[in-house]
C-alpha atoms as a PDB file:
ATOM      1  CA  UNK A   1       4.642  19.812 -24.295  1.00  0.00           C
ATOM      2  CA  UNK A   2       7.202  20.300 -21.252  1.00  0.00           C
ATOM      3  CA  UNK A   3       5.519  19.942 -17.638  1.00  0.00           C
ATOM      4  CA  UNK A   4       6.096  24.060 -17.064  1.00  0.00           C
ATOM      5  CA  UNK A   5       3.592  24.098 -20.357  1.00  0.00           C
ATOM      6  CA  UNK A   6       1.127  21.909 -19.001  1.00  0.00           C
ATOM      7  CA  UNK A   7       0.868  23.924 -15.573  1.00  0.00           C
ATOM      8  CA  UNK A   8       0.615  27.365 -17.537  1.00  0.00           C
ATOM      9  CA  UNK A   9      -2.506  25.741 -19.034  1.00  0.00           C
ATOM     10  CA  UNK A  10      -3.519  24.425 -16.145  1.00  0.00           C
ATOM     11  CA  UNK A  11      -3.509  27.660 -14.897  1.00  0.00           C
ATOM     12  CA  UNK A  12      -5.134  29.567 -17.389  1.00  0.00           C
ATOM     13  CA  UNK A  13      -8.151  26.955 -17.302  1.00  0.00           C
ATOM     14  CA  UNK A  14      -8.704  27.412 -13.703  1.00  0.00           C
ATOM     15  CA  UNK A  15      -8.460  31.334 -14.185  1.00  0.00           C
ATOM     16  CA  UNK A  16     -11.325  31.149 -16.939  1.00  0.00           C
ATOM     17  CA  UNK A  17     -13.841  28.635 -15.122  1.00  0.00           C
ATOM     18  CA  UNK A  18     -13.103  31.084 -11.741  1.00  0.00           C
ATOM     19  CA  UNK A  19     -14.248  33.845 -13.779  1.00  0.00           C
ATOM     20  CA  UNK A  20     -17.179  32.225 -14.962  1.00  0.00           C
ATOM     21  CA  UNK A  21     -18.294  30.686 -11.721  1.00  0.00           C
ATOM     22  CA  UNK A  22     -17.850  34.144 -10.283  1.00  0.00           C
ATOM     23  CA  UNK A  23     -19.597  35.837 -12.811  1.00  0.00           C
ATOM     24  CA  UNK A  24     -22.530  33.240 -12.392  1.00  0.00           C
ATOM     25  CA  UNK A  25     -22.793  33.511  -8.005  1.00  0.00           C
ATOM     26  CA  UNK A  26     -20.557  36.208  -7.836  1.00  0.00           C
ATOM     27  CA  UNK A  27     -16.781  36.786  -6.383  1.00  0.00           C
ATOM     28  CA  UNK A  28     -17.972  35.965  -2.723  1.00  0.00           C
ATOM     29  CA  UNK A  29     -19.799  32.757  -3.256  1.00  0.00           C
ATOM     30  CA  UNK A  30     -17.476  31.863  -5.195  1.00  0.00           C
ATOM     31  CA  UNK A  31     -14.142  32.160  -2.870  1.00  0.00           C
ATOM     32  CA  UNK A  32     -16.368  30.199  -0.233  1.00  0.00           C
ATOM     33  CA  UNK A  33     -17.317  27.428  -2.640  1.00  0.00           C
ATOM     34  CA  UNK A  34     -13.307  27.117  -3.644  1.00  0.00           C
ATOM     35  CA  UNK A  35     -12.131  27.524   0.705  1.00  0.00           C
ATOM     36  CA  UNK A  36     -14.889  24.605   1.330  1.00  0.00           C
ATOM     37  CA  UNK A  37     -13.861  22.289  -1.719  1.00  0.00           C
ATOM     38  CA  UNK A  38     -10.249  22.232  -0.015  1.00  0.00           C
ATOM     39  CA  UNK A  39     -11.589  22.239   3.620  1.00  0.00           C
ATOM     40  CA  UNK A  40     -14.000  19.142   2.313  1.00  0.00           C
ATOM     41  CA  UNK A  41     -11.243  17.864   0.170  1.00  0.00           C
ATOM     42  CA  UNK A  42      -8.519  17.853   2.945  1.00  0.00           C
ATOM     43  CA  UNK A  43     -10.779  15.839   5.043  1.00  0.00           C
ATOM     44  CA  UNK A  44     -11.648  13.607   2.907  1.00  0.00           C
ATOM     45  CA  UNK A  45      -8.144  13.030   1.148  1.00  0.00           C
ATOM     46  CA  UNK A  46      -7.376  12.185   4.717  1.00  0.00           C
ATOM     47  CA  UNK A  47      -9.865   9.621   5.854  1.00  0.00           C
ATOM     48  CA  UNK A  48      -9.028   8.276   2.441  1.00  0.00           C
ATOM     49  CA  UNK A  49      -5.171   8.014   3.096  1.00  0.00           C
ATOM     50  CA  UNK A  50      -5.608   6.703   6.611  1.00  0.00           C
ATOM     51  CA  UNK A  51      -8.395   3.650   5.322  1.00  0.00           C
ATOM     52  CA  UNK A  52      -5.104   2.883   2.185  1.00  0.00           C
ATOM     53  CA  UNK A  53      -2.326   3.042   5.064  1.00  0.00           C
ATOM     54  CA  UNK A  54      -4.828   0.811   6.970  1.00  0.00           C
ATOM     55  CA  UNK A  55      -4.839  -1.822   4.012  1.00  0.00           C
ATOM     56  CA  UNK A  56      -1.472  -1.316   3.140  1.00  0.00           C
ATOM     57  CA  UNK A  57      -0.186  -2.820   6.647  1.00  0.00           C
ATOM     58  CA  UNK A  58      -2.732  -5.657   7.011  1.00  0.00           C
ATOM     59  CA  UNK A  59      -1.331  -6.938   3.489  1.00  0.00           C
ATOM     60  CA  UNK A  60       1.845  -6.405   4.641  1.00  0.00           C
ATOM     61  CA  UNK A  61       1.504  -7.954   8.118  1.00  0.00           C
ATOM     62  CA  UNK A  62      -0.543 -11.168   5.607  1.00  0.00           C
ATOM     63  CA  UNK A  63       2.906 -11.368   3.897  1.00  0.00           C
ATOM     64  CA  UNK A  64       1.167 -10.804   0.248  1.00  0.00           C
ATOM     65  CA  UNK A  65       2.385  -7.297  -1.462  1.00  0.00           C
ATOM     66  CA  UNK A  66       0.451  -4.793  -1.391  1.00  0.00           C
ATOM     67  CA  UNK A  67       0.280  -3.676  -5.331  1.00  0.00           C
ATOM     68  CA  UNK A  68      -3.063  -2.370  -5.005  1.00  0.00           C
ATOM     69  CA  UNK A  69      -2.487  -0.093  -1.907  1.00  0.00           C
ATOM     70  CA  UNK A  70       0.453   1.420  -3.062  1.00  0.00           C
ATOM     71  CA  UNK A  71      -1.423   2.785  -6.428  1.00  0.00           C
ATOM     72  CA  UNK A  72      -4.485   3.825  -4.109  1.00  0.00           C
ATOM     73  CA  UNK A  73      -1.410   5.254  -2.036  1.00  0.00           C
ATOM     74  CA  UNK A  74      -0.488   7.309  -5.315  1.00  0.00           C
ATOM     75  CA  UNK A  75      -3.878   8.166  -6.136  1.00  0.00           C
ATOM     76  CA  UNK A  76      -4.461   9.907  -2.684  1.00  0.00           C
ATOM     77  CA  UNK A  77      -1.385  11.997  -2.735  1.00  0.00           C
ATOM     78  CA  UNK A  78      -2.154  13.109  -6.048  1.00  0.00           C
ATOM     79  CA  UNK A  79      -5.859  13.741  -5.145  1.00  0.00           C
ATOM     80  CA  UNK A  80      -4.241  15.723  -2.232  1.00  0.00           C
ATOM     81  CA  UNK A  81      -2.168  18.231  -4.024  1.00  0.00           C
ATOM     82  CA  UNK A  82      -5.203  18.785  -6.560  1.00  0.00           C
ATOM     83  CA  UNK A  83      -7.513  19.701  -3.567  1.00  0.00           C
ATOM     84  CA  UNK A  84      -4.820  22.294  -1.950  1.00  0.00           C
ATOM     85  CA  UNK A  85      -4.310  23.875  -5.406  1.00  0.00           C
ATOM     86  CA  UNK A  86      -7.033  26.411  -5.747  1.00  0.00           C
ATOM     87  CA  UNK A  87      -8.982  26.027  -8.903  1.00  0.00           C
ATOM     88  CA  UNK A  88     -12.258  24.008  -9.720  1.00  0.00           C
ATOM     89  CA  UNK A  89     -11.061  21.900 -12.361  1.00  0.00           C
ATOM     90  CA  UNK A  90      -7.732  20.611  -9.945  1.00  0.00           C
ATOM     91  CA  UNK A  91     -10.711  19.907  -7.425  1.00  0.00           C
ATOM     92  CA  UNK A  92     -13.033  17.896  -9.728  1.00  0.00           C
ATOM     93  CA  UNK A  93      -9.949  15.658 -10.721  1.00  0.00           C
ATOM     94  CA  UNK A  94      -8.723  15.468  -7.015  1.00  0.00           C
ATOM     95  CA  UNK A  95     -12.453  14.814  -5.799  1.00  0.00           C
ATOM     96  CA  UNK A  96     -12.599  12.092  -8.485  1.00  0.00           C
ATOM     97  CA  UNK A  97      -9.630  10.258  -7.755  1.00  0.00           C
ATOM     98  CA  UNK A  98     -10.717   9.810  -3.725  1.00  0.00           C
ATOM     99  CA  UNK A  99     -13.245   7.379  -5.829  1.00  0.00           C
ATOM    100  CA  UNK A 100     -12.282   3.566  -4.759  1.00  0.00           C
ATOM    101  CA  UNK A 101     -13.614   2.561  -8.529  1.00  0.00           C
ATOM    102  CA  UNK A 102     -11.597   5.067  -9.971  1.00  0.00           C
ATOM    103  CA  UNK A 103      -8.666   4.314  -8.179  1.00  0.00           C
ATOM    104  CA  UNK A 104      -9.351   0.408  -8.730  1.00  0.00           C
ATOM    105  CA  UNK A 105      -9.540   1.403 -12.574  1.00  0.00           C
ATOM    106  CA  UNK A 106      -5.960   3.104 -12.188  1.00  0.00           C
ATOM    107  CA  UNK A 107      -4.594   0.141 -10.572  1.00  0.00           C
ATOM    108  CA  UNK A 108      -5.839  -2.061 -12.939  1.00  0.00           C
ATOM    109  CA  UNK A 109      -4.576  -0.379 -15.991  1.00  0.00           C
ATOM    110  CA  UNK A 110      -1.060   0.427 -14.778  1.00  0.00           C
ATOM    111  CA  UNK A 111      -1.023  -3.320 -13.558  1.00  0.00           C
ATOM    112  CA  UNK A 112      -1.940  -3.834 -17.047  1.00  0.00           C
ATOM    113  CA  UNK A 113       0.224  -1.941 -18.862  1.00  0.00           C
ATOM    114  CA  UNK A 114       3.894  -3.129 -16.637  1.00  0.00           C
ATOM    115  CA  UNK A 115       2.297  -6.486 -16.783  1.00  0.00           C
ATOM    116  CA  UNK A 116       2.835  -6.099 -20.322  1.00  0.00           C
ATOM    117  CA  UNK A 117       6.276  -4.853 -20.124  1.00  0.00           C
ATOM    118  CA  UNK A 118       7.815  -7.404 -17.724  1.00  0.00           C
ATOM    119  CA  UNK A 119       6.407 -10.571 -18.650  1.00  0.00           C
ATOM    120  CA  UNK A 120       7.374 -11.515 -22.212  1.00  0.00           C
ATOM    121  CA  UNK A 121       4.670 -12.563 -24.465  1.00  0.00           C
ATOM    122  CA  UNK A 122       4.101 -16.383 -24.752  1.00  0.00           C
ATOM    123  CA  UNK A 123       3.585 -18.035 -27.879  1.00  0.00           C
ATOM    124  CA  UNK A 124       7.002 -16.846 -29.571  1.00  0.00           C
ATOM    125  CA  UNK A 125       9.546 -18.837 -30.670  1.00  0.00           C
ATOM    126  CA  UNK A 126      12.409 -20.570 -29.050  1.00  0.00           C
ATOM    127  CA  UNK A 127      14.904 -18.357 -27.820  1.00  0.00           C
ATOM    128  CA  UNK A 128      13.083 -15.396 -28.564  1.00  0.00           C
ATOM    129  CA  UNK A 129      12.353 -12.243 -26.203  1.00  0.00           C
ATOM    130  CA  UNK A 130      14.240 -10.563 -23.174  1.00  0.00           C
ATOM    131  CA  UNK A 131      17.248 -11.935 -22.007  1.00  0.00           C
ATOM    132  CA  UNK A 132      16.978 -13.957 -18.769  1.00  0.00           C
ATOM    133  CA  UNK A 133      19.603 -13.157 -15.813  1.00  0.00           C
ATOM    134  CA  UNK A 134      19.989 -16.032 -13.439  1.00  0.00           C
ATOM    135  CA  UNK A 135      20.167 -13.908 -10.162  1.00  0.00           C
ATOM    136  CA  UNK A 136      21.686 -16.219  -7.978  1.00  0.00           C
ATOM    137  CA  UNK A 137      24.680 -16.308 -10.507  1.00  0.00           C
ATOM    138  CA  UNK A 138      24.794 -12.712 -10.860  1.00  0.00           C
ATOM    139  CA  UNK A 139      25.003 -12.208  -7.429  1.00  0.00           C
ATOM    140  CA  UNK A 140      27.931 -14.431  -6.922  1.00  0.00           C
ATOM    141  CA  UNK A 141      29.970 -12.357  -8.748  1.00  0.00           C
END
């Protein structure tokens, strides 16, 4: 499914959970419920972005790389745009991903997963896997 797919039903899911939220507290309650989710989620997504940026330069200023920050980093912007977008589903996500756990789960499986892609598997035979470049030769050329 192309991405212009994915936000039509995106869209459409958001439409039909507005509709039943509104028919459940009614269209008022529920505009003010959807305006404080992205005054709340603003706030938060900022605190949240300022405590990763935080993190992000004492690793830096260690001299160790700071992997972990820059998925949290991710996670935040992404949690960011979901909050702005009106819509309770977009929220939930967005609200879930300012989670440190769930953002430490991200990180871990996306370190998993290139982990997996750049270091070859050991245990193979000789002269088996990726090609090696020697980068102090390749950058003589």
């Amino acid at each position: 499914m192309n991405l212009l797919g994915i936000f039509g039903l995106v869209a459409l899911a958001e439409l039909v959970v507005f509709v039943a939220v509104e028919r459940r507290i009614g269209l008022v309650a529920a505009l003010l419920v959807a305006l404080a989710t992205a005054l709340l989620g603003s706030a938060l997504v900022r605190r949240a972005g300022l405590s990763v940026l935080g993190r992000f330069r004492e690793k830096l200023a260690g001299g160790t790389l700071p992997g972990r920050e820059l998925t949290h980093g991710a996670a935040v912007l992404v949690a960011g745009a979901l909050l702005i977008s009106p819509g309770f589903l977009t929220d939930a996500i967005g609200f879930t991903l300012l989670v440190p756990g769930v953002r430490d789960a991200i990180h871990d499986r996306v370190a998993n997963r290139l982990t997996a892609r750049i270091v070859p598997p050991e245990g193979g035979p000789e002269g088996e896997g990726p090609p090696i470049i020697d980068v102090d030769s390749w950058e003589a050329r």
